[in-house]
C-alpha atoms as a PDB file:
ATOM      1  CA  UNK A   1      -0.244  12.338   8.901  1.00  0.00           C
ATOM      2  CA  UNK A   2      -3.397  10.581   7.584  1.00  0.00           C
ATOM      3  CA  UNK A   3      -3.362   8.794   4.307  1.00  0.00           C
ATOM      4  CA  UNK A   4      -6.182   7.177   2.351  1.00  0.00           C
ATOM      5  CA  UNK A   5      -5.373   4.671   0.034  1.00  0.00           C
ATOM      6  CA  UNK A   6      -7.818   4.409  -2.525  1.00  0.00           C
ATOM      7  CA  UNK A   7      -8.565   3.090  -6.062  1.00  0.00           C
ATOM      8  CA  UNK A   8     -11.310   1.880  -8.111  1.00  0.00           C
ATOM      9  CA  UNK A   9     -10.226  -1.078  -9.117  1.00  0.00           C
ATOM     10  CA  UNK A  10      -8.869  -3.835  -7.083  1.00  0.00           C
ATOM     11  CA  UNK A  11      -5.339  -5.810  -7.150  1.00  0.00           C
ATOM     12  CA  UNK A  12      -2.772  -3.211  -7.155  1.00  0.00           C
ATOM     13  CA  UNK A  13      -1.536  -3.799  -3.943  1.00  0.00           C
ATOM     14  CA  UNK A  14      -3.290  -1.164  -1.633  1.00  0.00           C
ATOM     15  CA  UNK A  15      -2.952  -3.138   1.227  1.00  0.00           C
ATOM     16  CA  UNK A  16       0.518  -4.196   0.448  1.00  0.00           C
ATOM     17  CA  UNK A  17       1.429  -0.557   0.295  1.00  0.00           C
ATOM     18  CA  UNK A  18      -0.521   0.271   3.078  1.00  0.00           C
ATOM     19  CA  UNK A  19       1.034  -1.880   5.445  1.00  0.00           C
ATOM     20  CA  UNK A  20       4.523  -2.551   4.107  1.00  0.00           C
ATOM     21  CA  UNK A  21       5.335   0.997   2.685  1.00  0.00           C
ATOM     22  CA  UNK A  22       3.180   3.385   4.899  1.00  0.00           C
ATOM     23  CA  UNK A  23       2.079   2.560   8.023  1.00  0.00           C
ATOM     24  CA  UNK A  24       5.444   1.337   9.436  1.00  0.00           C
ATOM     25  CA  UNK A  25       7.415   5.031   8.486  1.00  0.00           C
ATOM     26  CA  UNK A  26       4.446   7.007  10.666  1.00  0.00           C
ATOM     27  CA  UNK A  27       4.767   6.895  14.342  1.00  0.00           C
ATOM     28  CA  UNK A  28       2.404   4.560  16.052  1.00  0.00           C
ATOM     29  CA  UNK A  29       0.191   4.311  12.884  1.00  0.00           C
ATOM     30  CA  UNK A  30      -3.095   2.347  12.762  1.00  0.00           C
ATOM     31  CA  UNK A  31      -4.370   0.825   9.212  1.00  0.00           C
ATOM     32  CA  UNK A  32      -7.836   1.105   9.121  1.00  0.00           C
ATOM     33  CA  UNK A  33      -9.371  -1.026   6.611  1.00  0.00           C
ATOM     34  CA  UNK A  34     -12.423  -0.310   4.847  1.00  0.00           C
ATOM     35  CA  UNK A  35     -13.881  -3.491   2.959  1.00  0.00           C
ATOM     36  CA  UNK A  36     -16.764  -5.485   3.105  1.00  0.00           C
ATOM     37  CA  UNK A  37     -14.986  -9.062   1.622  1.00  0.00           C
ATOM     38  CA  UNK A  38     -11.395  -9.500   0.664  1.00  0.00           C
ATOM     39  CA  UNK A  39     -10.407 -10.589  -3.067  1.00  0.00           C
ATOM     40  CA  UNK A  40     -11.173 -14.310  -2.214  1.00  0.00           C
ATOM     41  CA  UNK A  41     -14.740 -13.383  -0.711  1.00  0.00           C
ATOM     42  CA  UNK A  42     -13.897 -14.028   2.804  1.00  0.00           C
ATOM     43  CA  UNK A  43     -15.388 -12.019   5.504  1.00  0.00           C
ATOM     44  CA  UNK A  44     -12.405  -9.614   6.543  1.00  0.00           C
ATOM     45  CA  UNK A  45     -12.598  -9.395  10.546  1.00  0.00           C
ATOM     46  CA  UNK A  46     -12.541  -5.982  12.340  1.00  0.00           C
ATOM     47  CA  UNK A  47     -12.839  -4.172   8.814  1.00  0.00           C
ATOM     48  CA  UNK A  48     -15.169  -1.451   8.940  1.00  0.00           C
ATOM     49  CA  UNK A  49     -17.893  -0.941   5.654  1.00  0.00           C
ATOM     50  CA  UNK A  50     -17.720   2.707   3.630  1.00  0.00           C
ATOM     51  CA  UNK A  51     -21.079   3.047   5.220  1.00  0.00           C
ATOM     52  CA  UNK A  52     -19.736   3.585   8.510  1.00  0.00           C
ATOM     53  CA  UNK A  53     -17.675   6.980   7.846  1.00  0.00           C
ATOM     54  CA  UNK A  54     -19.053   8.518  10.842  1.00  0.00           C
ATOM     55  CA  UNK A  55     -17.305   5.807  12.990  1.00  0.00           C
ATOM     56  CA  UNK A  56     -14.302   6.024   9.911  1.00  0.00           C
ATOM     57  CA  UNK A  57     -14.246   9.814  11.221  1.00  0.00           C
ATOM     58  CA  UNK A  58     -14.217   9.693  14.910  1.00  0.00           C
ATOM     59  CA  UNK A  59     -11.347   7.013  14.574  1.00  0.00           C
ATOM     60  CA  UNK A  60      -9.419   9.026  12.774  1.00  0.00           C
ATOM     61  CA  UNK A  61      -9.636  12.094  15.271  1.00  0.00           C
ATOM     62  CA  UNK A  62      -8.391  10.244  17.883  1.00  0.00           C
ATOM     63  CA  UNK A  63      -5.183   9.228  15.959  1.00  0.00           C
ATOM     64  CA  UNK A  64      -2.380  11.528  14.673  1.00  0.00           C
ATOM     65  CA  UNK A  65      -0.727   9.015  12.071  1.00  0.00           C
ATOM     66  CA  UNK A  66      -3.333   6.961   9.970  1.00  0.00           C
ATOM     67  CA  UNK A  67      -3.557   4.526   7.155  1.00  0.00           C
ATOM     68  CA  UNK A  68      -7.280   4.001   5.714  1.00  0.00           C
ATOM     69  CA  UNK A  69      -6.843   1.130   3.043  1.00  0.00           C
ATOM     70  CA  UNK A  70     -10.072   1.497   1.157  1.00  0.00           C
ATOM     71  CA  UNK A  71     -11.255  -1.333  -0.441  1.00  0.00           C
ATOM     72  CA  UNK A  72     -12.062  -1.871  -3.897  1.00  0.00           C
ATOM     73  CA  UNK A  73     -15.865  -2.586  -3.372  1.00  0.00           C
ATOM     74  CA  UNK A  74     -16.333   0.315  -0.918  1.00  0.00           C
ATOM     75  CA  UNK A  75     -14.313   3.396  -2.902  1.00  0.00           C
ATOM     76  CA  UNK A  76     -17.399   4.539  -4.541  1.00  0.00           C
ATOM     77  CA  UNK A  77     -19.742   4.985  -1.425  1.00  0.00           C
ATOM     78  CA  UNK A  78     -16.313   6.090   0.579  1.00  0.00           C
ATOM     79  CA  UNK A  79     -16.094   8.899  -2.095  1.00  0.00           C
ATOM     80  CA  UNK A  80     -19.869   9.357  -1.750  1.00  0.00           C
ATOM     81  CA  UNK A  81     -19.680   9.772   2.012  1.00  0.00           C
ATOM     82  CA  UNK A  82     -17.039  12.163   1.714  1.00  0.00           C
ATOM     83  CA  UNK A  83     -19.573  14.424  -0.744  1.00  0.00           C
ATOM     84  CA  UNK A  84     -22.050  14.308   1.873  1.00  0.00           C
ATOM     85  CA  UNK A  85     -19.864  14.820   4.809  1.00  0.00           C
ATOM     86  CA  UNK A  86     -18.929  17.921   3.564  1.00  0.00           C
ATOM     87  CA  UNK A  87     -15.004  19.108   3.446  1.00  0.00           C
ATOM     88  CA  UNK A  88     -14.343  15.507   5.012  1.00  0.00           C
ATOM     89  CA  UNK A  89     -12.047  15.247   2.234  1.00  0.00           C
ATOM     90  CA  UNK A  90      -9.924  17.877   3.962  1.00  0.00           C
ATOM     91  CA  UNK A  91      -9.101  15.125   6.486  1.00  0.00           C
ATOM     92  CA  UNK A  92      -5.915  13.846   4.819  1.00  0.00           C
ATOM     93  CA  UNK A  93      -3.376  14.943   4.051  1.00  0.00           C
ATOM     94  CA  UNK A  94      -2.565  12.474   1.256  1.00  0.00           C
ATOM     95  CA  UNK A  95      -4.433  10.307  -0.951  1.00  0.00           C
ATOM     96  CA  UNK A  96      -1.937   7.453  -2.393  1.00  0.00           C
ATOM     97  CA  UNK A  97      -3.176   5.951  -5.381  1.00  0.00           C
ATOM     98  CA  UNK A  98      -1.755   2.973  -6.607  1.00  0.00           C
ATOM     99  CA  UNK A  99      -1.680   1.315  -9.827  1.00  0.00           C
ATOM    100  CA  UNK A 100      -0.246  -1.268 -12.229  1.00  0.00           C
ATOM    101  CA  UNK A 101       0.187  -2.086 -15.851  1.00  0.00           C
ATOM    102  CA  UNK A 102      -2.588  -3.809 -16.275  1.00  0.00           C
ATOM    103  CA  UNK A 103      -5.193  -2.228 -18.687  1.00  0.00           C
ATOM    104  CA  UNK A 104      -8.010  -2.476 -16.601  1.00  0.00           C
ATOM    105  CA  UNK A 105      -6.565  -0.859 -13.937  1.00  0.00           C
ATOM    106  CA  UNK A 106      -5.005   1.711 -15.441  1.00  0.00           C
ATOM    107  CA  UNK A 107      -8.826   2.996 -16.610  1.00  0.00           C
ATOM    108  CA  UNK A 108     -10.052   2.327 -13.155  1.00  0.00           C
ATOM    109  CA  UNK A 109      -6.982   4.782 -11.638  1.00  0.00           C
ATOM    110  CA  UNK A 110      -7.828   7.239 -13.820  1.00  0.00           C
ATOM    111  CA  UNK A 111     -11.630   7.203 -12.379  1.00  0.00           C
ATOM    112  CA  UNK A 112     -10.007   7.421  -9.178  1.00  0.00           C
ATOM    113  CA  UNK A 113      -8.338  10.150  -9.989  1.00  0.00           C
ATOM    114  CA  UNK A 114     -10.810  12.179 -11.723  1.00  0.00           C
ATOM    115  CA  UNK A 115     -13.088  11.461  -9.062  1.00  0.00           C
ATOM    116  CA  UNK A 116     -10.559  12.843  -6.107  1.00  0.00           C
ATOM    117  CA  UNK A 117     -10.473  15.966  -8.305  1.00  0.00           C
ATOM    118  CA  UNK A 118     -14.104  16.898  -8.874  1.00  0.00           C
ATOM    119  CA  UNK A 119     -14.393  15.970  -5.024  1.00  0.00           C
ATOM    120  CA  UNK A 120     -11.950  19.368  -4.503  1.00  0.00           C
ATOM    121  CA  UNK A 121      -9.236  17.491  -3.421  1.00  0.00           C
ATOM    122  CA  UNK A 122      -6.037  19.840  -3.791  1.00  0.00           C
ATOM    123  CA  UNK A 123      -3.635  18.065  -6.409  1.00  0.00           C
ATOM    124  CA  UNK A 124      -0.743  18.059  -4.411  1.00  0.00           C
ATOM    125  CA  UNK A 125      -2.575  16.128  -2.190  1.00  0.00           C
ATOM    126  CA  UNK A 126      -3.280  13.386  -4.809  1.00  0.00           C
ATOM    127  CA  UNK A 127       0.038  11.207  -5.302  1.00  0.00           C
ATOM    128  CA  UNK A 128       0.032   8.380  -8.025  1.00  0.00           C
ATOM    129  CA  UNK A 129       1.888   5.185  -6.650  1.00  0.00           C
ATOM    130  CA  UNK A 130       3.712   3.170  -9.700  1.00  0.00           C
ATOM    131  CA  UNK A 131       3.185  -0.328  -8.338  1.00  0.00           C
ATOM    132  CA  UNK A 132       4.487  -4.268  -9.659  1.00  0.00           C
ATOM    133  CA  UNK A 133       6.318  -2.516 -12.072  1.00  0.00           C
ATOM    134  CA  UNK A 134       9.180  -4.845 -14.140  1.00  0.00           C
ATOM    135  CA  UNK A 135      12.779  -3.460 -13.668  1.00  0.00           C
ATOM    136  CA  UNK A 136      13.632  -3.728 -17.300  1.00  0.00           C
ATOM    137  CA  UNK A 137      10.109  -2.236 -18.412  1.00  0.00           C
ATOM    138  CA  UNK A 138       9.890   1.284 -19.871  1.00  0.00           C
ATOM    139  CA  UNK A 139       7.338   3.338 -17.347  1.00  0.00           C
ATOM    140  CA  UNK A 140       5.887   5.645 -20.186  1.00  0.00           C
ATOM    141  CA  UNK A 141       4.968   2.673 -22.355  1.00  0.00           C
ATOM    142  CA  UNK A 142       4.074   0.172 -19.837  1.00  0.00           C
ATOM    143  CA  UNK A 143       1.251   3.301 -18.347  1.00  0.00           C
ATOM    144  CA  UNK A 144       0.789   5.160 -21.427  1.00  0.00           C
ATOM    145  CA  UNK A 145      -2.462   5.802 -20.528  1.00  0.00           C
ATOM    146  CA  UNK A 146      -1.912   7.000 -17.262  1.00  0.00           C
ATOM    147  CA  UNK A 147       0.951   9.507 -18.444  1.00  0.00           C
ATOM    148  CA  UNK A 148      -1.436  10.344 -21.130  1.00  0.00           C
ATOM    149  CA  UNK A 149      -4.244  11.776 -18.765  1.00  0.00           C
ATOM    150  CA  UNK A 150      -1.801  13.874 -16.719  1.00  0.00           C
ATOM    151  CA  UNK A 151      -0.598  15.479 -19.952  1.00  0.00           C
ATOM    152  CA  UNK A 152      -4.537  16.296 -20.439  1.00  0.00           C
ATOM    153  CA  UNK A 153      -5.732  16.968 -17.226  1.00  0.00           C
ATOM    154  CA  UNK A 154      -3.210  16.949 -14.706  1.00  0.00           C
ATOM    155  CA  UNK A 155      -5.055  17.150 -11.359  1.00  0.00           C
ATOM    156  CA  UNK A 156      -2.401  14.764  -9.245  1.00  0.00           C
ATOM    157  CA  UNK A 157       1.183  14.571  -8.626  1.00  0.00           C
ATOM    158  CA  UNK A 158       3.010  12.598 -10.683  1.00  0.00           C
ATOM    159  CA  UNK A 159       6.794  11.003  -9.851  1.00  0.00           C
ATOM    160  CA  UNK A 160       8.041   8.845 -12.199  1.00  0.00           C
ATOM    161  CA  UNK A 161      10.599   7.726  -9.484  1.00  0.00           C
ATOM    162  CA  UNK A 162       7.518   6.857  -7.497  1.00  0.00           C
ATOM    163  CA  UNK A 163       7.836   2.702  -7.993  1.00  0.00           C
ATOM    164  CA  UNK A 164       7.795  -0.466  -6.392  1.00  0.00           C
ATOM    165  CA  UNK A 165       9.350  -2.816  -8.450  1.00  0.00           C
ATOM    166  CA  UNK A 166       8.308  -6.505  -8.505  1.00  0.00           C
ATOM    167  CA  UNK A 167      10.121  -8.030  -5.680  1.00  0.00           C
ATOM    168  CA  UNK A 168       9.068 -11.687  -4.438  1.00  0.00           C
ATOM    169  CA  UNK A 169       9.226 -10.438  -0.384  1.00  0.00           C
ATOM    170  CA  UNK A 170       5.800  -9.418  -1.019  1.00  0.00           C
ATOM    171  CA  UNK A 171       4.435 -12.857  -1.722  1.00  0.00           C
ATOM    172  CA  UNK A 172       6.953 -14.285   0.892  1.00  0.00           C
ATOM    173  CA  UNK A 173       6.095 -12.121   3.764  1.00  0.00           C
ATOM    174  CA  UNK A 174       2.666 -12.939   3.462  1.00  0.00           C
ATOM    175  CA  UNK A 175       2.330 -16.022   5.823  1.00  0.00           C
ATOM    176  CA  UNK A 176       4.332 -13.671   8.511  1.00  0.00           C
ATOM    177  CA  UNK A 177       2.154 -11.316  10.817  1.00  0.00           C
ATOM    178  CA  UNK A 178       5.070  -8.750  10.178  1.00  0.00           C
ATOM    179  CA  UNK A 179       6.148  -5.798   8.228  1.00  0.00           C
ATOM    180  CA  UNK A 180       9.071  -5.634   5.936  1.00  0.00           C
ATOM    181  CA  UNK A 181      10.816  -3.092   8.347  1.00  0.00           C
ATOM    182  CA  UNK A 182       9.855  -5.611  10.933  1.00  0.00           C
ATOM    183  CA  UNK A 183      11.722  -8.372   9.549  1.00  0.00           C
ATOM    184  CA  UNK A 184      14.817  -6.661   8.183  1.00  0.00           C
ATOM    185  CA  UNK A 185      15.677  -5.327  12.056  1.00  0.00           C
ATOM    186  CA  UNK A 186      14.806  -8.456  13.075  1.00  0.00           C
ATOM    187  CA  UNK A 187      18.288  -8.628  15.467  1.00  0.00           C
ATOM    188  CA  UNK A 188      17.656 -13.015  15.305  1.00  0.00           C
ATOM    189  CA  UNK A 189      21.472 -14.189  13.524  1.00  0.00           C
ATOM    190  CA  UNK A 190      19.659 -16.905  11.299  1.00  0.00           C
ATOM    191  CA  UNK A 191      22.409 -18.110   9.478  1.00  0.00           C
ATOM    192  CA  UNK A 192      24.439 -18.510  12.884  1.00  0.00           C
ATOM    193  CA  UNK A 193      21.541 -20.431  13.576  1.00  0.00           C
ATOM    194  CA  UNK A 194      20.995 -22.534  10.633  1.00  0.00           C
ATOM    195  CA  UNK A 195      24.883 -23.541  11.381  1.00  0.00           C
ATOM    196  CA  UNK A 196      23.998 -24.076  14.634  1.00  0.00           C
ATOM    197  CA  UNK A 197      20.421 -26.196  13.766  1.00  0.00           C
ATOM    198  CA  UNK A 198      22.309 -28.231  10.888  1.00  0.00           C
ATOM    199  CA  UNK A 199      25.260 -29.397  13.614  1.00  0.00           C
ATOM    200  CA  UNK A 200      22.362 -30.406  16.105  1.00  0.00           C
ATOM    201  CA  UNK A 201      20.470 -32.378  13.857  1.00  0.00           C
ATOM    202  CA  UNK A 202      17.465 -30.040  14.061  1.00  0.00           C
ATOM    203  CA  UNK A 203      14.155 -30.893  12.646  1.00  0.00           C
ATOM    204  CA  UNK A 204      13.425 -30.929   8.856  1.00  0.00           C
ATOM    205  CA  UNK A 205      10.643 -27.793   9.884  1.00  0.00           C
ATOM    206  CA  UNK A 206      12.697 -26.044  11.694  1.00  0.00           C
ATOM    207  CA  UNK A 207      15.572 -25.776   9.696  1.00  0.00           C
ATOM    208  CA  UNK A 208      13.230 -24.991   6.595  1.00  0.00           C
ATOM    209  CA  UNK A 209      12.142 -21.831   8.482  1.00  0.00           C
ATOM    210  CA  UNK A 210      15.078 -20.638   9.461  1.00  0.00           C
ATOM    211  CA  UNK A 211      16.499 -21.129   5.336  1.00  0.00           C
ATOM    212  CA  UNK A 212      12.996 -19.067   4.827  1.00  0.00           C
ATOM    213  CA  UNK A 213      14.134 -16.667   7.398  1.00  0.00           C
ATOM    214  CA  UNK A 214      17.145 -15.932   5.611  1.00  0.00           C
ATOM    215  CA  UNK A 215      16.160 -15.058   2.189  1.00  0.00           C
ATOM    216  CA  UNK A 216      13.515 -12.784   3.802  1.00  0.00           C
ATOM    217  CA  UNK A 217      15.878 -10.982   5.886  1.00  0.00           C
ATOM    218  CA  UNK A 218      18.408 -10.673   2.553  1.00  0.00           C
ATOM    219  CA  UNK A 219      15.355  -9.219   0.420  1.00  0.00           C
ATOM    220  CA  UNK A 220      14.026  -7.233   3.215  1.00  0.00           C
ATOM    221  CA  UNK A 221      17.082  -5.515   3.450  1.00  0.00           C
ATOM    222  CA  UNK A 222      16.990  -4.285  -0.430  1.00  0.00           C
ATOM    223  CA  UNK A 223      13.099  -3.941  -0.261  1.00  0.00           C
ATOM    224  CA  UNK A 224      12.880  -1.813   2.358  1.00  0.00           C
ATOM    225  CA  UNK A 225      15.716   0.641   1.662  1.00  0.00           C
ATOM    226  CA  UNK A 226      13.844   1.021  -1.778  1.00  0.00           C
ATOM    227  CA  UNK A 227      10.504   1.441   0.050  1.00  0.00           C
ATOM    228  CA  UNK A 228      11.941   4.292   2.133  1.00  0.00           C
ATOM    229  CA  UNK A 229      12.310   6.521  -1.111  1.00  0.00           C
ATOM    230  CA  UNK A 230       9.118   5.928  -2.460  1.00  0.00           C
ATOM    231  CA  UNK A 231       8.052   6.707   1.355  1.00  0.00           C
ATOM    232  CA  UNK A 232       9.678  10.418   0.970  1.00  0.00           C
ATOM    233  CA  UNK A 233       8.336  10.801  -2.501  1.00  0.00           C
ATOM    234  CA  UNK A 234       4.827  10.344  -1.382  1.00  0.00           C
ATOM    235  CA  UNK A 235       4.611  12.212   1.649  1.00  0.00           C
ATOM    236  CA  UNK A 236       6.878  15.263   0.850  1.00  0.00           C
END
């Protein structure tokens, strides 16, 4: 399966949900990331620019499972490169748009979404991605606008059940080169451990990672259990 995840607007979590709800539930999948500078204006290394969809292409026709995480600043000529490339849009087979409360980026998911749909992208194809979202909020209030649009227009799918609910493993996880899959089967017995670091008179350090260890492992366990529903909403 290949997957573009795309919106106009930056910070709703497309890499997050590229890499922590995606890529890991597709066989050998590659992310692919398309972006010039990340959100702190760093140079992101091995990232290819929208300008480069020819080499984007080839990539992806050598792989059977891929994630393209489309950057903020590159959606537009990414969406322009698919115009010109003719039926390139055909490609995948799913494009996950994610979004979150936030005003702003509820206008900017609605270009994204009008744009996929003038492009000729099937709506079926086109699956909205209810991201950050408080447990105790109410969805239709906290995106009116969004649920507003797809009254008018339609043109995407729509799941109210498709959410990821704030959960702090995503801010956690963040110093670890690892998935959230990745650390909940990690087999490692950390709390064995910390018994076994606390006897010894371990280290301050190493006893603080191992705590860290722990409440990752705890969360993972929740997080991704809740990620592999949103998984089968998306891609089914």
């Amino acid at each position: 399966m290949k997957i573009a995840v795309i919106n106009f607007s930056g910070n709703v979590g497309k890499s997050t949900v590229a890499r922590h709800l995606l890529a890991p539930r597709l066989d050998g999948a590659e992310v692919i990331a398309i972006e010039s500078i990340n959100s702190d204006d760093r140079e992101k290394s091995g990232a290819l620019r929208g300008a480069q969809f020819d080499e984007l292409q080839e990539q992806m026709m050598m792989l059977n499972n891929v994630v393209v995480d489309v950057g903020a600043s590159n959606v537009e000529d990414f969406i322009s490169l698919m115009q010109r490339y003719d039926g390139s849009h055909e490609d995948f087979d799913r494009f996950v748009v994610p979004t979150v409360p936030v005003t702003k980026q509820q206008v900017d998911t609605i270009a994204t979404l009008d744009e996929l749909r003038d492009l000729g992208v099937p709506p079926e194809r086109i699956r909205l991605l209810f991201n950050t979202v408080d447990t105790k909020s109410d969805l239709r209030k906290a995106f009116t606008r969004i649920f507003d649009h797809y009254e008018r227009k339609g043109g995407f799918v729509l799941n109210s059940e498709a959410v990821i609910y704030e959960n702090p493993i995503f801010e956690k996880i963040k110093p670890f080169d690892k998935s959230i899959i990745e650390i909940r089967d990690d087999p490692t017995d950390y709390v064995a451990w910390n018994a076994k670091a606390m006897e010894e008179g371990a280290p301050d350090s190493q006893r603080a990672y191992i705590r860290q260890m722990v409440a990752l492992k705890r969360l993972a366990n929740r997080a991704a259990s809740e990620l592999d529903a949103v998984f089968k909403m998306l891609v089914h």
